[in-house]
Protein backbone atom coordinates (compact mmCIF):
# COMPACT_ATOMS: atom_id res chain seq x y z
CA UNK A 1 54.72 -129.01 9.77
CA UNK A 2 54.03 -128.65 6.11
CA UNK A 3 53.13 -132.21 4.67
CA UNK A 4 53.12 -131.45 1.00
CA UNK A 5 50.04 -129.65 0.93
CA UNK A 6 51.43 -127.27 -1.57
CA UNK A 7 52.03 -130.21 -3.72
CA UNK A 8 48.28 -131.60 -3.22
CA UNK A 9 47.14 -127.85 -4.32
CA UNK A 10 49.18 -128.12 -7.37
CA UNK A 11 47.59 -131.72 -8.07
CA UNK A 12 44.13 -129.98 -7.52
CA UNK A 13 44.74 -127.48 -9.80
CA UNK A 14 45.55 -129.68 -12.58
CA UNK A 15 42.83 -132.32 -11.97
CA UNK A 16 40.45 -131.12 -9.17
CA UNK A 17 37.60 -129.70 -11.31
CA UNK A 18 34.81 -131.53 -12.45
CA UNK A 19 35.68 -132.28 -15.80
CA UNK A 20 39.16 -133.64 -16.11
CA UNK A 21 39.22 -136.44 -14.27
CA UNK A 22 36.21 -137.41 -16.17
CA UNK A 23 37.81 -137.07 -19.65
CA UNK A 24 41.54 -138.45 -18.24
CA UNK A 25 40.15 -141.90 -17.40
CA UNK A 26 39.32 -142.25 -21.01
CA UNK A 27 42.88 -142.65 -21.62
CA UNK A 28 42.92 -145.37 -19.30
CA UNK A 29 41.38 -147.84 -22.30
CA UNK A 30 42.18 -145.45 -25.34
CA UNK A 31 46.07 -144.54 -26.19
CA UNK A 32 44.75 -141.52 -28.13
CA UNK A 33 41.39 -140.27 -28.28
CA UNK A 34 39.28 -137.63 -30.75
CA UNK A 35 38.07 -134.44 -29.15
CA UNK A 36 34.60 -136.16 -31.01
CA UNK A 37 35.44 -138.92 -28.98
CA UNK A 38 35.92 -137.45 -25.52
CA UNK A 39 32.73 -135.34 -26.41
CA UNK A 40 30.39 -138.81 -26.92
CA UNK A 41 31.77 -140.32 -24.11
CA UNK A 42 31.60 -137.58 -21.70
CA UNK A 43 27.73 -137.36 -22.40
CA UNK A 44 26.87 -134.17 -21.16
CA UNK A 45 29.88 -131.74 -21.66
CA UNK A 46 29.66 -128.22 -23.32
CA UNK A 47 32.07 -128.11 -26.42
CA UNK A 48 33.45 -124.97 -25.04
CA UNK A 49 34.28 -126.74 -21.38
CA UNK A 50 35.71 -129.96 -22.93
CA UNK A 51 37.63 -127.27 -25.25
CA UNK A 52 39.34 -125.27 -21.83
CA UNK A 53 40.01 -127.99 -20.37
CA UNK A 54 41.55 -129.87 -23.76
CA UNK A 55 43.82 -126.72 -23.76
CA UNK A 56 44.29 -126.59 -20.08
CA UNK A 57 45.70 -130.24 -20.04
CA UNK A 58 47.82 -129.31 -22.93
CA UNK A 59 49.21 -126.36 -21.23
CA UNK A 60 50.39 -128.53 -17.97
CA UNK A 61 51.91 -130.81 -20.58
CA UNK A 62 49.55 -133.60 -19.40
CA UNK A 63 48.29 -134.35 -23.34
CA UNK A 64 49.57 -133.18 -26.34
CA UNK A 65 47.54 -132.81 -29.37
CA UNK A 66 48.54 -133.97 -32.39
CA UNK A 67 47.11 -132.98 -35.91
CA UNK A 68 45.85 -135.97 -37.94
CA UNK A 69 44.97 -134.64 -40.96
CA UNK A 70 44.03 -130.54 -41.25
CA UNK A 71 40.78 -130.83 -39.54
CA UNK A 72 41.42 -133.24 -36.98
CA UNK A 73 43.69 -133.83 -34.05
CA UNK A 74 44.34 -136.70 -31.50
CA UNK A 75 45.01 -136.52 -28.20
CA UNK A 76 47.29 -138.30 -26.39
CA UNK A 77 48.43 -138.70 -22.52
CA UNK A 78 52.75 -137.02 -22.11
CA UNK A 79 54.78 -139.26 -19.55
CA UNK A 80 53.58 -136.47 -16.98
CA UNK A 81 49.84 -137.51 -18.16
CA UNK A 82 50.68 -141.33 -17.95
CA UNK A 83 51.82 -140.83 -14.50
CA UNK A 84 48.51 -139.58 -13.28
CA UNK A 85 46.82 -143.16 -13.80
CA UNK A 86 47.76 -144.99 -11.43
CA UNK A 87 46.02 -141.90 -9.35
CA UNK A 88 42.49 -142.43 -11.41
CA UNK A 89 42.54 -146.03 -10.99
CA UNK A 90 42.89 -145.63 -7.33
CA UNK A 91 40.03 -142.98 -7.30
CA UNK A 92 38.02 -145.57 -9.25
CA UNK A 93 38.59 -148.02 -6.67
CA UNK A 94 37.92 -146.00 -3.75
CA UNK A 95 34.74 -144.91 -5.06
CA UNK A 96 33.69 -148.32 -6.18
CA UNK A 97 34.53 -149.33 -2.39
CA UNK A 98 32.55 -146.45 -0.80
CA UNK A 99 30.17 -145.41 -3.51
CA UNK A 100 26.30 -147.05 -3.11
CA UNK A 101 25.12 -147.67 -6.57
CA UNK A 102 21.64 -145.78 -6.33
């Protein structure tokens, strides 16, 4: 029997690399956020990652970027985007639960 896994490989695809998790929980605090922004509070990620995955998240319609003045955007979570929360807050959780602080 087939218990949605195609549907968990389509959620992987969207958020099951390294990186986007990461940068969606910042829109957890933040309504919209500065590609500056996500870059300082991400720490350690290449411009060019945090750029493919900006653009990936765009193209699955999870954020759309919006010009803010004609060298700057904002980014900002779509209802599709919104609806992954609730899934980062329980991934939070869990890992609070079963993560040892080192």
């Amino acid at each position: 029997m087939n218990s949605g896994i195609g549907s968990v490989d389509a959620a992987t695809d969207i958020i099951g690399d390294k990186w986007t998790p990461r940068l969606l929980r910042f829109f957890l605090d933040e309504t919209t956020v500065r590609f500056c922004q996500l870059q300082d509070m991400t720490g350690d990620i290449n411009p060019r990652t945090l750029s493919a995955r900006l653009v990936k998240l765009e193209d699955q319609g999870i954020i759309v970027k919006r010009p803010t003045s004609p060298s700057r955007c904002e980014y900002e979570l779509t209802e599709k985007g919104r609806d992954l929360l609730p899934i980062l807050t329980q991934m939070h959780s869990w890992s609070a639960k079963y993560t040892e602080v080192i």
